[in-house]
Protein backbone atom coordinates (compact mmCIF):
# COMPACT_ATOMS: atom_id res chain seq x y z
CA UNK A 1 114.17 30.43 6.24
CA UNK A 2 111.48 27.58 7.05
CA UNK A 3 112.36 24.31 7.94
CA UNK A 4 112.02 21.76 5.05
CA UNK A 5 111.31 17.84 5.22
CA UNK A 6 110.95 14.97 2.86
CA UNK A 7 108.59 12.56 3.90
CA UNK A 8 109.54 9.76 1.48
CA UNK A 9 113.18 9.98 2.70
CA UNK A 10 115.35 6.85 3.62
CA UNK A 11 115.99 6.22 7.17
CA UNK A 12 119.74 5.62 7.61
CA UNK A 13 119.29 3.70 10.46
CA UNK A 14 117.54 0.96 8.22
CA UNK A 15 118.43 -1.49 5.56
CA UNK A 16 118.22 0.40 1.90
CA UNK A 17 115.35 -2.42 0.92
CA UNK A 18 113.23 -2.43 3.37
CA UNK A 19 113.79 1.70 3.07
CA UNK A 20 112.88 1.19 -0.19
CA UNK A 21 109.63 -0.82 -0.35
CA UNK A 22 108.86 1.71 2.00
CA UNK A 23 108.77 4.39 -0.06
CA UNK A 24 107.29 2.57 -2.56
CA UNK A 25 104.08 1.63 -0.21
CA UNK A 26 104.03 5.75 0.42
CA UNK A 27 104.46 6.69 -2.93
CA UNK A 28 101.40 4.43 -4.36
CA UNK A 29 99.63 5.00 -1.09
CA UNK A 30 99.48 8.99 -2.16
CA UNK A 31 98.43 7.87 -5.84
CA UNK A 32 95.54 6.00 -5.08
CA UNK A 33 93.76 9.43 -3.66
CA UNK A 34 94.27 10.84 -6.86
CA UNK A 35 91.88 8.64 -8.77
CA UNK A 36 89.13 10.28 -6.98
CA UNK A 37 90.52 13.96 -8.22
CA UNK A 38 88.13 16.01 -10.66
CA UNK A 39 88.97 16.83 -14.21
CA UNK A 40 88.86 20.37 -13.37
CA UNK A 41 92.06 19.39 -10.56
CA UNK A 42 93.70 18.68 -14.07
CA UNK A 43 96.91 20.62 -13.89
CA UNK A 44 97.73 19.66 -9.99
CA UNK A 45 96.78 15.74 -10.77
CA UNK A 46 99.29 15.59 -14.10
CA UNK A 47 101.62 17.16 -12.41
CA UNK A 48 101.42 14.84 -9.43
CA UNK A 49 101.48 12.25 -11.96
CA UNK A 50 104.42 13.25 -14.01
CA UNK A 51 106.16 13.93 -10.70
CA UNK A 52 106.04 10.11 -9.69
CA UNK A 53 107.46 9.19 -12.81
CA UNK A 54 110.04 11.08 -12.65
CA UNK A 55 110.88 10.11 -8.78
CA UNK A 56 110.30 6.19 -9.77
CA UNK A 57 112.79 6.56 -12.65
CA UNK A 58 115.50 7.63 -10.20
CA UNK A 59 114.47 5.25 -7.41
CA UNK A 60 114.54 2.66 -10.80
CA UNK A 61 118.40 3.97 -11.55
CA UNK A 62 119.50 4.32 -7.73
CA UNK A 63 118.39 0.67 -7.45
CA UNK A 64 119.42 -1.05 -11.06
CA UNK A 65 122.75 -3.16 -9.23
CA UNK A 66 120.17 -4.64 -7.02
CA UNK A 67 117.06 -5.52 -9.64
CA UNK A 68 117.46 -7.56 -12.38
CA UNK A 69 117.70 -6.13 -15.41
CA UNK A 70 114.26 -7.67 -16.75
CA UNK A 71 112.93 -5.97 -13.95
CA UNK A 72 114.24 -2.38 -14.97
CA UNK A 73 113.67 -2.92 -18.63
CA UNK A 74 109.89 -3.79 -17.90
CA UNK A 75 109.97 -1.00 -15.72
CA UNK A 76 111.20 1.80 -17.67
CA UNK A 77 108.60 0.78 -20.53
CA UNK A 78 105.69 1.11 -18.17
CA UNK A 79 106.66 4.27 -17.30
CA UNK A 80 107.42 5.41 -20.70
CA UNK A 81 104.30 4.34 -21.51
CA UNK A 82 102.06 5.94 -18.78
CA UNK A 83 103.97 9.34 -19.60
CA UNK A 84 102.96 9.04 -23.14
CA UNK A 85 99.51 9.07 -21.82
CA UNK A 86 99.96 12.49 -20.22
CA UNK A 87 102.57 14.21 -22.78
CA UNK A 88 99.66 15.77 -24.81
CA UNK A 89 97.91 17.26 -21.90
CA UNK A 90 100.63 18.19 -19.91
CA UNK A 91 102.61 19.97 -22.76
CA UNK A 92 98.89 21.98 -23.40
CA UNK A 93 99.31 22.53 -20.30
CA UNK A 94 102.66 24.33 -19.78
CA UNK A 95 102.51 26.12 -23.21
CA UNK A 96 99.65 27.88 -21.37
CA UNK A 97 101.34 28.70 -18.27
CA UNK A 98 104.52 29.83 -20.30
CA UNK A 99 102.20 32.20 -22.41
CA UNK A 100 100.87 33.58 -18.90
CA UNK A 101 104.21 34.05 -17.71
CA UNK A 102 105.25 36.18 -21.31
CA UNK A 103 102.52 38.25 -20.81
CA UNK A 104 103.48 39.66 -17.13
CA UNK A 105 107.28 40.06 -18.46
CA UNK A 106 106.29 42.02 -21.07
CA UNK A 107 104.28 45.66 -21.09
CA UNK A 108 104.21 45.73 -25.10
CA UNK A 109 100.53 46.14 -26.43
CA UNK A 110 101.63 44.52 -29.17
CA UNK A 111 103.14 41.73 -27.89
CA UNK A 112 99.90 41.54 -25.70
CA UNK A 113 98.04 41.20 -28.56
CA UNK A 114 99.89 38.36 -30.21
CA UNK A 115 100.15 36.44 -26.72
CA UNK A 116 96.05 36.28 -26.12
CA UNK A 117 95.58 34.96 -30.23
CA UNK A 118 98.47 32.86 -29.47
CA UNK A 119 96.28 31.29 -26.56
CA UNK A 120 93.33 30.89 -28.56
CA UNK A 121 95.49 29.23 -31.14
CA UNK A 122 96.41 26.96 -28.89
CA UNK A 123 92.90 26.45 -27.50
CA UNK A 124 91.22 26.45 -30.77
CA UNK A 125 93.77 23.33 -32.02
CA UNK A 126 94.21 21.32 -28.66
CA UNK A 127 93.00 17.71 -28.85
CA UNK A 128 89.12 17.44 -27.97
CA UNK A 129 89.34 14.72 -25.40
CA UNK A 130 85.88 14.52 -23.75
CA UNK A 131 86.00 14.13 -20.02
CA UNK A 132 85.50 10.69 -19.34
CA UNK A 133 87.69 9.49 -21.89
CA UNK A 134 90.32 12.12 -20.42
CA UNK A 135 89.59 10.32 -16.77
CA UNK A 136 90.08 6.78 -18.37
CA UNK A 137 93.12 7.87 -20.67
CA UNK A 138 94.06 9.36 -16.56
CA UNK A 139 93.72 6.14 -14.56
CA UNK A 140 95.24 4.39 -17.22
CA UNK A 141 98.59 6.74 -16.86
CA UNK A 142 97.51 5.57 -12.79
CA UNK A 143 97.42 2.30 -13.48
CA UNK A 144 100.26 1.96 -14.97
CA UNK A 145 102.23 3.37 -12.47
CA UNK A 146 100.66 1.66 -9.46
CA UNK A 147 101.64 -1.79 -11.79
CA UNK A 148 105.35 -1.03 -11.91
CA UNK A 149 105.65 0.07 -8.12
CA UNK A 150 104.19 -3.51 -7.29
CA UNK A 151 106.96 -4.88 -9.62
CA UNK A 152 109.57 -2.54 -7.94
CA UNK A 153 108.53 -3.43 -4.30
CA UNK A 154 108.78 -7.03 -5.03
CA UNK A 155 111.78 -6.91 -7.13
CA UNK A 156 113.42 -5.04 -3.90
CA UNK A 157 112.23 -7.75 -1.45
CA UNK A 158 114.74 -10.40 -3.15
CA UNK A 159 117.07 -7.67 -4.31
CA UNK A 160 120.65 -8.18 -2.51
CA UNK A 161 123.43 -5.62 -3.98
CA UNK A 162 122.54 -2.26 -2.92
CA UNK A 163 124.84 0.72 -3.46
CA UNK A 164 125.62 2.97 -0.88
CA UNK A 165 123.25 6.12 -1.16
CA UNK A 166 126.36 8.29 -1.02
CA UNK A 167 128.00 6.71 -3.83
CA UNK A 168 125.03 7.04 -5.82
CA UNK A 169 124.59 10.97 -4.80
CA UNK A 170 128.14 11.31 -5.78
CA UNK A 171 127.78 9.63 -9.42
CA UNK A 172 124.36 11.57 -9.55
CA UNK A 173 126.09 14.77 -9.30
CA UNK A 174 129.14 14.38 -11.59
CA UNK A 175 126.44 13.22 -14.29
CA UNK A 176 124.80 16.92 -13.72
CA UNK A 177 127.95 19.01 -13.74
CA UNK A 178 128.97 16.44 -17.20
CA UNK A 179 125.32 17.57 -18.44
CA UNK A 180 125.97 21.21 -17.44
CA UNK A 181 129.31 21.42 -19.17
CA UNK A 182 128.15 19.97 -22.32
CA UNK A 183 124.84 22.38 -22.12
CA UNK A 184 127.39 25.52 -21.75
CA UNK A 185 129.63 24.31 -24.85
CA UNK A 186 126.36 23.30 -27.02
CA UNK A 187 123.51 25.04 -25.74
CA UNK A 188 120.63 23.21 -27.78
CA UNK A 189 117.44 23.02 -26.46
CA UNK A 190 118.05 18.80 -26.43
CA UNK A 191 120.93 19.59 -24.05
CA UNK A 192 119.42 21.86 -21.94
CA UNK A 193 116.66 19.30 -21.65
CA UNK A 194 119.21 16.81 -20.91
CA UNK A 195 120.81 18.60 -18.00
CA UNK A 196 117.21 19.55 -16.60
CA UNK A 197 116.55 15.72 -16.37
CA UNK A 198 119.97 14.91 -14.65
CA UNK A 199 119.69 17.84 -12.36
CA UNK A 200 116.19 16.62 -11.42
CA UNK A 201 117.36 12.74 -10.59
CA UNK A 202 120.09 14.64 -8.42
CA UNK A 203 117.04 16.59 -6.75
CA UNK A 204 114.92 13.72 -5.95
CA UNK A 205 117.94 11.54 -4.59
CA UNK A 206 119.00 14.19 -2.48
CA UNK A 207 115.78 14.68 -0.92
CA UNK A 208 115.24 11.02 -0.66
CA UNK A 209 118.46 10.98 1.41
CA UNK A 210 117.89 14.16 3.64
CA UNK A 211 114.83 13.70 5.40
CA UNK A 212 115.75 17.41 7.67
CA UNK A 213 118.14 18.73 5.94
CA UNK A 214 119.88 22.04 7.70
CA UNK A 215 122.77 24.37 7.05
CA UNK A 216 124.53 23.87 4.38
CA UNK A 217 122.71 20.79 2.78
CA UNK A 218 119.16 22.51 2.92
CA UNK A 219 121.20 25.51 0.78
CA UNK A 220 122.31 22.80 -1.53
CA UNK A 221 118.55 21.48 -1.95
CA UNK A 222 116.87 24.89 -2.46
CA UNK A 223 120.09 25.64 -5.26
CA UNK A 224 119.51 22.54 -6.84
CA UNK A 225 115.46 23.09 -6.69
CA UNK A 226 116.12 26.46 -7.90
CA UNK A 227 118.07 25.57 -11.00
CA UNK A 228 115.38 22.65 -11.92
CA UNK A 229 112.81 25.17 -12.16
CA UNK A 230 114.62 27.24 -14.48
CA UNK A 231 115.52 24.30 -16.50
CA UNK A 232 112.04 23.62 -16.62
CA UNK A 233 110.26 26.90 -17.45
CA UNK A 234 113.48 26.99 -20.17
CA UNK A 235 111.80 23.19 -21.79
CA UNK A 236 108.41 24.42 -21.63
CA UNK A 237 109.28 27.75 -23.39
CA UNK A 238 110.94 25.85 -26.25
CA UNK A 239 107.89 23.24 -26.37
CA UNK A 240 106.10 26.28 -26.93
CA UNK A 241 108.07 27.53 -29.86
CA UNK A 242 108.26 24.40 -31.52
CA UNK A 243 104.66 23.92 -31.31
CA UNK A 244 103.71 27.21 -33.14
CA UNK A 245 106.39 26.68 -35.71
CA UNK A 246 105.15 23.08 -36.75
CA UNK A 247 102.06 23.05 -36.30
CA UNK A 248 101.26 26.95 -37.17
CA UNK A 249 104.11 27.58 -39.40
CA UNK A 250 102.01 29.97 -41.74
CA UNK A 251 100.88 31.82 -38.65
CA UNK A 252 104.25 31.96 -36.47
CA UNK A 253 106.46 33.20 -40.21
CA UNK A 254 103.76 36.05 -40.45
CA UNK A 255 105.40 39.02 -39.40
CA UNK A 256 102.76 40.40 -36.78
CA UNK A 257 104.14 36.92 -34.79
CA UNK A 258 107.67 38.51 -35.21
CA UNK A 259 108.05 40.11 -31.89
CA UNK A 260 106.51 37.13 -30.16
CA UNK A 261 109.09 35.14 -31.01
CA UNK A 262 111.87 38.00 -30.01
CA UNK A 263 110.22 37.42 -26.67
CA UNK A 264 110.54 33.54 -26.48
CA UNK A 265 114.17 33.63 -27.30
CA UNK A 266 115.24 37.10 -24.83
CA UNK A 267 113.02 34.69 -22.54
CA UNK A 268 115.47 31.65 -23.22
CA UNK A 269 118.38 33.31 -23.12
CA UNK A 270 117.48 34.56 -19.47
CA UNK A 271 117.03 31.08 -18.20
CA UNK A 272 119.65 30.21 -20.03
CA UNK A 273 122.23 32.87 -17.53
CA UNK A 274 119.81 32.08 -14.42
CA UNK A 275 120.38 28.65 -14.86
CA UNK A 276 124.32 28.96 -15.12
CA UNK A 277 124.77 31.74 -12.55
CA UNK A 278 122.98 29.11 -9.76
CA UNK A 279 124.88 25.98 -10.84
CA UNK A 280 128.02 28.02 -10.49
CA UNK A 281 126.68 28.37 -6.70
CA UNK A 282 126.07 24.83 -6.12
């Protein structure tokens, strides 16, 4: 199994603030380059994008007894915001990468059938955003982000009450297995969704705190990676559904779409064991 590192990890042999703004200086550093990225780089730049929203947001909650909470409200809203910018492309996105995946689980012609007009459904009603406004509606996610990491790195500087990175780990992961539980006992797609986003802050902090992680750590990492992803391809199959069924609901009630939607639910029902049988590992 290959080695693994995480650049953006703390040092534990320096203060948490200055570890901090660190971070912060590499994680903007790494965004600037993407301004320059083409509009046909679309799926790897929102993703990228998305990705550092969701990493701030836990730096944001490991550091709220040591930022004012002005500074986290402000913060949260900017990021909320700049993720609004993305939601319409990135959910186009992954409702055509979950329709890829369907067709290579499934050998039915007619299922085959349904999958490709599915895809031109999806194509024919997506939002016409020309290109350039798509690259300013981009920068503007960009520079949105870039805005609140200034506010963070400052905020840090003069920031004084820092929890423990192990305490923080600790609550991170009892609010996953409280998500898990409540996913097993309710399992609606809003809970799922729930324990995806917990499971993910528990991700990022862990790898944020394990810059070489070996033995039995790394295995925690690549379980806790492992079960993200199936959280995640779970979300973007129910986007999916709910897409077609209020936006298309003539189309996805006809009965020709009947065994395309038998596929989306064996498909969630899968993830939905996957997902269990690996948090039972962790």
């Amino acid at each position: 199994m290959p080695d693994i590192s995480f650049p953006y990890a703390f040092s534990p042999k320096r203060k948490t603030a200055r570890e901090f703004g660190r971070v912060l200086k590499q994680i903007s550093a790494r965004l600037g380059k993407l301004r320059k990225a083409r509009p046909d780089d679309d799926i790897e730049t929102v993703h990228e994008i998305r990705t550092t929203i969701k990493l701030l947001r836990t730096l944001l909650w490991f550091a709220q007894s040591a930022l004012a909470p002005t500074t986290r409200a402000f913060a949260k809203i900017e990021l909320q915001n700049a993720a609004r910018l993305l939601a319409t492309r990135r959910d186009l996105l992954a409702m055509q990468s979950t329709l890829k995946s369907l067709a290579e689980e499934s050998e039915a012609p007619k299922v085959h059938a349904v999958i490709h007009r599915t895809g031109a459904l999806l194509a024919a009603h997506a939002p016409k955003i020309k290109t350039g406004a798509w690259l300013r509606q981009r920068n503007e996610a960009l520079a949105l982000v870039q805005k609140t990491i200034r506010l963070l790195i400052h905020a840090a500087a003069a920031g004084s009450s820092w929890k423990s990175p192990r305490k923080r780990l600790r609550k991170a992961r009892a609010a996953a297995d409280r998500a898990r539980q409540t996913a097993e006992d309710d399992p609606t797609p809003v809970h799922f969704h729930e324990w995806r986003k917990k499971v993910k802050r528990l991700l990022y902090l862990l790898q944020l705190f394990h810059r070489r992680p070996k033995g039995k750590k790394k295995r925690a990492i690549e379980k806790v990676d492992e079960l993200q992803h199936f959280l995640g391809d779970h979300h973007d199959t129910v986007v999916l559904r709910e897409h077609l069924t209020r936006h298309h609901p003539a189309k996805a009630a006809h009965p020709e779409f009947q065994p395309f939607f038998t596929l989306l639910e064996e498909r969630l029902k899968r993830l939905e064991r996957k997902a269990g049988r690996v948090a039972r590992k962790l």
